[in-house]
PDB file of N, CA and C in Angstrom:
ATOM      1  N   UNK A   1     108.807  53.017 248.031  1.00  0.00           N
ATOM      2  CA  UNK A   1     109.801  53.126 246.973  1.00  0.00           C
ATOM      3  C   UNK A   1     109.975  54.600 246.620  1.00  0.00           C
ATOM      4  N   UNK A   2     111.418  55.019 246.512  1.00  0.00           N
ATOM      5  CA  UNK A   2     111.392  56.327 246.059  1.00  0.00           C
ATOM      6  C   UNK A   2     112.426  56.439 244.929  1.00  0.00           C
ATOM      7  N   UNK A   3     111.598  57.125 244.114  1.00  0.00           N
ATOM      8  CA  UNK A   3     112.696  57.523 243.077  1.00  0.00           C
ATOM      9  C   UNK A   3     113.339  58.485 242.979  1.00  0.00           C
ATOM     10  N   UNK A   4     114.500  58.816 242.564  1.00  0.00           N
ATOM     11  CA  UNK A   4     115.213  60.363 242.521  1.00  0.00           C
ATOM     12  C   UNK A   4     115.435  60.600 241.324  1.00  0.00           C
ATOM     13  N   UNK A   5     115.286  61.413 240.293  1.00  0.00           N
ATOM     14  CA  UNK A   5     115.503  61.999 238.792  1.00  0.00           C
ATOM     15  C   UNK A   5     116.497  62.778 238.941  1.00  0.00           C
ATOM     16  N   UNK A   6     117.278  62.796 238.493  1.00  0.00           N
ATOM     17  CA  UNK A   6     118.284  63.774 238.160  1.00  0.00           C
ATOM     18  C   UNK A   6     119.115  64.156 236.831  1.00  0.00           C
ATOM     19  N   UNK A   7     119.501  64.969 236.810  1.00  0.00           N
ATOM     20  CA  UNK A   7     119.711  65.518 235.239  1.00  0.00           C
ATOM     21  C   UNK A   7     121.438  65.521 235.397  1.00  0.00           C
ATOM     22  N   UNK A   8     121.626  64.807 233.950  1.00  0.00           N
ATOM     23  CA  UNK A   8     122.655  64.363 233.555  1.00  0.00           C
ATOM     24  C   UNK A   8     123.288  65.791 232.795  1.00  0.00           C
ATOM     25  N   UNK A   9     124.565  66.191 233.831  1.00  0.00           N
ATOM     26  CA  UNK A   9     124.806  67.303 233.486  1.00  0.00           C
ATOM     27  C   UNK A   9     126.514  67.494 232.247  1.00  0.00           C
ATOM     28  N   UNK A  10     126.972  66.265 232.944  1.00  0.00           N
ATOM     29  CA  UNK A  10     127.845  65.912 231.492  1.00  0.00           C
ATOM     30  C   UNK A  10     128.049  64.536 231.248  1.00  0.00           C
ATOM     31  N   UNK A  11     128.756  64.591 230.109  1.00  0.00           N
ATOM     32  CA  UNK A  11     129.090  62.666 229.325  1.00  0.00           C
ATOM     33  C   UNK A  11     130.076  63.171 228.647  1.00  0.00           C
ATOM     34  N   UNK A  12     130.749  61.960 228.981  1.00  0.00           N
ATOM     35  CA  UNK A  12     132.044  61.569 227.532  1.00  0.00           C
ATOM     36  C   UNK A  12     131.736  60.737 227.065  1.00  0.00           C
ATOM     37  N   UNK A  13     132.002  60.278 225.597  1.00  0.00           N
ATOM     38  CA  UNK A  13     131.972  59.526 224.986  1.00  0.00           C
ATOM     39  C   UNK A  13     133.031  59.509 223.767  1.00  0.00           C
ATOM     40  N   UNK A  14     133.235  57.815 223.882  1.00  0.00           N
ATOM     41  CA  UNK A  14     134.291  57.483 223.057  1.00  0.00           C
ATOM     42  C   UNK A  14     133.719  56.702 222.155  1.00  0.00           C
ATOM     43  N   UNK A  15     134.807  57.149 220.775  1.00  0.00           N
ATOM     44  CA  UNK A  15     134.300  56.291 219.191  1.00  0.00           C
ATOM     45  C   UNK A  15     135.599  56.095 218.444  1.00  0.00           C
ATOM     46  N   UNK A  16     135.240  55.046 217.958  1.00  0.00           N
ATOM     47  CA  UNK A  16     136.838  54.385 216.631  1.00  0.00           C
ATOM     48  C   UNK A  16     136.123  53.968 215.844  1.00  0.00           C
ATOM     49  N   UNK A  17     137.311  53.975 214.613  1.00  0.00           N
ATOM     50  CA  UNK A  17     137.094  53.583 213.789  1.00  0.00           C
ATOM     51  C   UNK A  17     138.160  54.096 212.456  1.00  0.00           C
ATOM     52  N   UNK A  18     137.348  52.986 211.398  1.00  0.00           N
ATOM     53  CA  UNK A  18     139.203  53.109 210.636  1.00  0.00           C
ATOM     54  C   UNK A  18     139.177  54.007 209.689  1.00  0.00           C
ATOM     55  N   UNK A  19     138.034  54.692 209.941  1.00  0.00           N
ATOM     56  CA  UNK A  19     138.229  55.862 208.884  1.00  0.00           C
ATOM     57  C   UNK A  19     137.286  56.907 209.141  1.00  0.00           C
ATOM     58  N   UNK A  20     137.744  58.518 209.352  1.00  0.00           N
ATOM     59  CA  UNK A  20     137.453  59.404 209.406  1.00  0.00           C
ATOM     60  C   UNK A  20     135.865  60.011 209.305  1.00  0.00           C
ATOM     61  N   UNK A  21     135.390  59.533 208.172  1.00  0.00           N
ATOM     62  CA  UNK A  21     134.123  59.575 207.679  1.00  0.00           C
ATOM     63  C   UNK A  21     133.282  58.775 209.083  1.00  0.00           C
ATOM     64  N   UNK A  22     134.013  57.335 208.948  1.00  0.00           N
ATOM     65  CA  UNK A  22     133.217  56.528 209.808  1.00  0.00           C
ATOM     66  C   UNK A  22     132.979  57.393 211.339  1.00  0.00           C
ATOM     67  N   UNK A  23     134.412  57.888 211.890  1.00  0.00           N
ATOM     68  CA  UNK A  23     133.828  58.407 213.454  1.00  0.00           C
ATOM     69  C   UNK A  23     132.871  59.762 212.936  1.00  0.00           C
ATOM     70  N   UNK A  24     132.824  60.619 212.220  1.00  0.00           N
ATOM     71  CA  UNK A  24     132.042  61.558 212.293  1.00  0.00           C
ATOM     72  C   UNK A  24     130.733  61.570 211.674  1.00  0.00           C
ATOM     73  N   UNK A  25     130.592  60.139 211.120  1.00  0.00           N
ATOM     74  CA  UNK A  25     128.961  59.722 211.255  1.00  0.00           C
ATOM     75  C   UNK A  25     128.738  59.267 213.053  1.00  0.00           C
ATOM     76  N   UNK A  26     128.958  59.352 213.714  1.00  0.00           N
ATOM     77  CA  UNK A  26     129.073  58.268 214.625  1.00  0.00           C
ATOM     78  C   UNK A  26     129.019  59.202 215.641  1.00  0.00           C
ATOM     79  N   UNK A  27     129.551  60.478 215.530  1.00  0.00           N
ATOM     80  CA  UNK A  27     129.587  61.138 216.485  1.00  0.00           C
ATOM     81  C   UNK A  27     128.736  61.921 216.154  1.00  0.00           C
ATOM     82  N   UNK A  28     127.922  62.429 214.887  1.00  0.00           N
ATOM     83  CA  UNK A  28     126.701  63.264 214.268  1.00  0.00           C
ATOM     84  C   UNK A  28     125.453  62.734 214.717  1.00  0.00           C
ATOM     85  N   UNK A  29     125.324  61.333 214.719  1.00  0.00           N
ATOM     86  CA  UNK A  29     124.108  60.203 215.393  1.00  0.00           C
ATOM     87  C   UNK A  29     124.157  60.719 216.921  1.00  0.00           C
ATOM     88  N   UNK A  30     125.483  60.284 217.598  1.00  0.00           N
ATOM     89  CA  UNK A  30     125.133  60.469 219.091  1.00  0.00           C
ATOM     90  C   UNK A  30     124.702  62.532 219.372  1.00  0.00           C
ATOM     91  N   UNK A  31     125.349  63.179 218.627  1.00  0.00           N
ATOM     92  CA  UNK A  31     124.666  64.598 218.796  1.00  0.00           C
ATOM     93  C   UNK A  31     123.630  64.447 218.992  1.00  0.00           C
ATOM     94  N   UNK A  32     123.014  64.201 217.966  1.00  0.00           N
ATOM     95  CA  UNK A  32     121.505  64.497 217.869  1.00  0.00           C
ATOM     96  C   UNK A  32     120.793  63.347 219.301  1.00  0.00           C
ATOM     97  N   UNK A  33     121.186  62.611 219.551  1.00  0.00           N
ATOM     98  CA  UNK A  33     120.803  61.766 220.374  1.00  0.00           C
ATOM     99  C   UNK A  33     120.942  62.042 221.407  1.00  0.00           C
ATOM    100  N   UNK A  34     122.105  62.870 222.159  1.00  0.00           N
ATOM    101  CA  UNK A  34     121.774  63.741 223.328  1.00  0.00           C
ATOM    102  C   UNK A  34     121.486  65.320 223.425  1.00  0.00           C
ATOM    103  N   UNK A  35     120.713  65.664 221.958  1.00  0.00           N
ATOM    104  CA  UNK A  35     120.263  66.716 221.772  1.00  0.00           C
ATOM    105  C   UNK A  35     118.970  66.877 222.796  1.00  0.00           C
ATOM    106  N   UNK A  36     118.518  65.676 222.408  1.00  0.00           N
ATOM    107  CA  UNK A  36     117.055  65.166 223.185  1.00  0.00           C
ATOM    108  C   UNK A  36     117.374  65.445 225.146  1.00  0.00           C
ATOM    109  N   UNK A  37     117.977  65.110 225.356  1.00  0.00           N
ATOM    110  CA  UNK A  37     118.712  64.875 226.863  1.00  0.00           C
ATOM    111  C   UNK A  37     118.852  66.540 227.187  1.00  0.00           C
ATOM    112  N   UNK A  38     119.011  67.528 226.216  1.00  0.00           N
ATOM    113  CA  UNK A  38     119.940  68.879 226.742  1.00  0.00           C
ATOM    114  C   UNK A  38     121.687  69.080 226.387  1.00  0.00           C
ATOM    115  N   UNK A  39     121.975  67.932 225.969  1.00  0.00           N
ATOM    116  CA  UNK A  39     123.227  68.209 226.129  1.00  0.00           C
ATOM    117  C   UNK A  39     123.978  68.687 224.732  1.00  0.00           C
ATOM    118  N   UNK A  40     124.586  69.160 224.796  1.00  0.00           N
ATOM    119  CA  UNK A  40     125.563  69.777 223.609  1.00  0.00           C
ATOM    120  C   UNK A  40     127.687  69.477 223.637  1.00  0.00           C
ATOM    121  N   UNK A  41     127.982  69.466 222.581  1.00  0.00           N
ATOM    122  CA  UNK A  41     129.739  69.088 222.545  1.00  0.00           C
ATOM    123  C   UNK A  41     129.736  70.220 223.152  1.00  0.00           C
ATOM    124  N   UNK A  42     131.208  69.881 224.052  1.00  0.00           N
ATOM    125  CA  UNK A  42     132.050  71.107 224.687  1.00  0.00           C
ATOM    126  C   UNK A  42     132.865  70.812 224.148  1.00  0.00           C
ATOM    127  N   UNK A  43     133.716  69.802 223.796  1.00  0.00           N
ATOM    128  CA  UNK A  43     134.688  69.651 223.119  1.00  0.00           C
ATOM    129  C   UNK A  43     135.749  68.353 222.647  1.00  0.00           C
ATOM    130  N   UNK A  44     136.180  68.053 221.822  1.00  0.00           N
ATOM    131  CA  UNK A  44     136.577  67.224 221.167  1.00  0.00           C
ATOM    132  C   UNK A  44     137.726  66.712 220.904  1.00  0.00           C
ATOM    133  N   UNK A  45     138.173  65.618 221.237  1.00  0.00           N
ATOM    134  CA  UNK A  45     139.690  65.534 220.928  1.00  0.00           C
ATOM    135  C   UNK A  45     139.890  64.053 220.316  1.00  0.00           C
ATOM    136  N   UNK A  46     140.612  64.190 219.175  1.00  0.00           N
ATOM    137  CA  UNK A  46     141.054  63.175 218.236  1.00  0.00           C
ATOM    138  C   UNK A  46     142.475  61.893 218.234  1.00  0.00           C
ATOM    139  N   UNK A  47     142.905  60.976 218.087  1.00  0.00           N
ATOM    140  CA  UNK A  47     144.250  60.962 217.326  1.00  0.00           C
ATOM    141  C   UNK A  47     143.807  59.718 216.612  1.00  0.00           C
ATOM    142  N   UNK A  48     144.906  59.734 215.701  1.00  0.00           N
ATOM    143  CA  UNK A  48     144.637  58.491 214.701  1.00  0.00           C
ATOM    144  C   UNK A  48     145.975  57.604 215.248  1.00  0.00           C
ATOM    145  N   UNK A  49     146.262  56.566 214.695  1.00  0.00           N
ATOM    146  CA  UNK A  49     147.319  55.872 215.160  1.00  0.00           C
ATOM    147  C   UNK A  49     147.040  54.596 214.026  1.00  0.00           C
ATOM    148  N   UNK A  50     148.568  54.114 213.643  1.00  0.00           N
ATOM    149  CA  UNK A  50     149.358  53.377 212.250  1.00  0.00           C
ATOM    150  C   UNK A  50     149.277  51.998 213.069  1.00  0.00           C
ATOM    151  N   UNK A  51     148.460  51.105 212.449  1.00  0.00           N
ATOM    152  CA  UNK A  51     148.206  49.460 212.814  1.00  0.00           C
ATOM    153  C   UNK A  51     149.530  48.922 212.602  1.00  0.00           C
ATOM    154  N   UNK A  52     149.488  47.953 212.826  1.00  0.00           N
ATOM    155  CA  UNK A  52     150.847  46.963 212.247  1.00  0.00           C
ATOM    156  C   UNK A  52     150.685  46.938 210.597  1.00  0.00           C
ATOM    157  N   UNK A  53     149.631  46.472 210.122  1.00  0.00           N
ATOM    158  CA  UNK A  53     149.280  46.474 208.559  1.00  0.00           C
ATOM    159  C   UNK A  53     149.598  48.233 208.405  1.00  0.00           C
ATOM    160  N   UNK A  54     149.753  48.765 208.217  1.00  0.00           N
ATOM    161  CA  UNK A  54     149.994  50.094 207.961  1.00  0.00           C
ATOM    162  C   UNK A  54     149.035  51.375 208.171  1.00  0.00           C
ATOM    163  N   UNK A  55     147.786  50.422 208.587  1.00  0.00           N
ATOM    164  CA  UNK A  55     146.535  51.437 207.750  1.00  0.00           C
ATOM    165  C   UNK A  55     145.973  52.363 209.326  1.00  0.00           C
ATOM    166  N   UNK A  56     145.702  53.037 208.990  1.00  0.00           N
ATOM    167  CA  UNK A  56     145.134  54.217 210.111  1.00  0.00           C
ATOM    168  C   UNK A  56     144.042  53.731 211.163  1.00  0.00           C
ATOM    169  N   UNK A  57     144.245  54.155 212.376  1.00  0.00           N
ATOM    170  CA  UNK A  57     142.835  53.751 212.925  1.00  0.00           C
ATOM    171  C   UNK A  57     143.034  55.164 214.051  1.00  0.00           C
ATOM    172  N   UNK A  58     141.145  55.466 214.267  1.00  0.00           N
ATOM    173  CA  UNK A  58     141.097  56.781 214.755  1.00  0.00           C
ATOM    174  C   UNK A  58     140.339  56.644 215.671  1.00  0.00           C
ATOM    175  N   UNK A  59     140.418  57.720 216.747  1.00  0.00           N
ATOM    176  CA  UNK A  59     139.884  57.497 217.825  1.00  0.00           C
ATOM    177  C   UNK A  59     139.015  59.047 218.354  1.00  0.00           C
ATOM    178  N   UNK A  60     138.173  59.092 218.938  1.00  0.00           N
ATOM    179  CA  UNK A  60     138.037  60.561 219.486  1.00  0.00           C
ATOM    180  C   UNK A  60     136.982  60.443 220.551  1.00  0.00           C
ATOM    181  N   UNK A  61     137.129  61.424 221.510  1.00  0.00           N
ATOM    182  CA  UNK A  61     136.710  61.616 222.740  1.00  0.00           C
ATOM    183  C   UNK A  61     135.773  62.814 222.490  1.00  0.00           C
ATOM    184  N   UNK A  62     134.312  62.984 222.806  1.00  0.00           N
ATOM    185  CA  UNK A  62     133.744  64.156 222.828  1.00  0.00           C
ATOM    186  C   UNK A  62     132.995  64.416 224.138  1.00  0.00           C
ATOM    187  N   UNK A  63     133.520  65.311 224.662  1.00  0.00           N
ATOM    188  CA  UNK A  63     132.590  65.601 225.830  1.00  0.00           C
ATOM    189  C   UNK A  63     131.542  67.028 225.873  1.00  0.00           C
ATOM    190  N   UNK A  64     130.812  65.788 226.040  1.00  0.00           N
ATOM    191  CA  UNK A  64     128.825  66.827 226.015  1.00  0.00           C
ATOM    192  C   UNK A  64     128.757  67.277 227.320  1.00  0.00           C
ATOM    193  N   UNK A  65     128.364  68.350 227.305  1.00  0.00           N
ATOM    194  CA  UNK A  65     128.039  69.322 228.916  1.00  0.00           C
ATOM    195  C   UNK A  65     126.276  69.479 228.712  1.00  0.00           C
ATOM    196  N   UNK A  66     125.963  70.186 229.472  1.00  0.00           N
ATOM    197  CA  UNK A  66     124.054  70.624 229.144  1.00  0.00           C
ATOM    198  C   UNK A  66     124.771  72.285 229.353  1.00  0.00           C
ATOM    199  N   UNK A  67     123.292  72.637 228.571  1.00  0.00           N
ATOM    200  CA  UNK A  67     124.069  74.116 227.691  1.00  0.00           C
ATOM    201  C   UNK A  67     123.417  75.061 228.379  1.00  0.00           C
ATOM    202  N   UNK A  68     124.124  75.409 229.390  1.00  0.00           N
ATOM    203  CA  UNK A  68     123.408  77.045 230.371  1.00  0.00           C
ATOM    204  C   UNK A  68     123.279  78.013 229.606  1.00  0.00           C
ATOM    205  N   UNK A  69     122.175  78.415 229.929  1.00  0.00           N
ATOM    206  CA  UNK A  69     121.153  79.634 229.470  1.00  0.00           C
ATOM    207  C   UNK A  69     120.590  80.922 230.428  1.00  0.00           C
ATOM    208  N   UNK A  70     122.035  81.385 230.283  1.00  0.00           N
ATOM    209  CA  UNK A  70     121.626  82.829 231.433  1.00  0.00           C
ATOM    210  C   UNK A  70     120.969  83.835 231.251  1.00  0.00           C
TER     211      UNK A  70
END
């Protein structure tokens, strides 16, 4: 049996939710959670978008890289 390890050099990850507060708890948890891993945000992108009921719902994409150290 052989195993191979390899290091996870980026991730995206996606989060919703219907209110603002809610994704940036959500995305503050997963930080720290692939803080552990090496990885850090490269960068972030948002939009919100109007339900049929009227009310907001938000979405955002953050993609974590691992953070070179030259």
């Amino acid at each position: 049996m052989n195993i191979q390890l390899e290091m996870i050099e980026d991730k995206v990850e996606f989060f919703e939710g219907e209110s603002l507060k809610t994704i940036e708890k959500k995305i503050n948890e997963q930080i720290e959670v692939n803080k552990a891993i090496l990885l850090s945000v490269h960068s972030v992108s948002h939009q919100v978008t109007i339900l049929d009921n009227g009310r907001p719902y938000y979405t955002a994409v953050v993609h974590f890289k691992v953070k070179k150290s030259y």
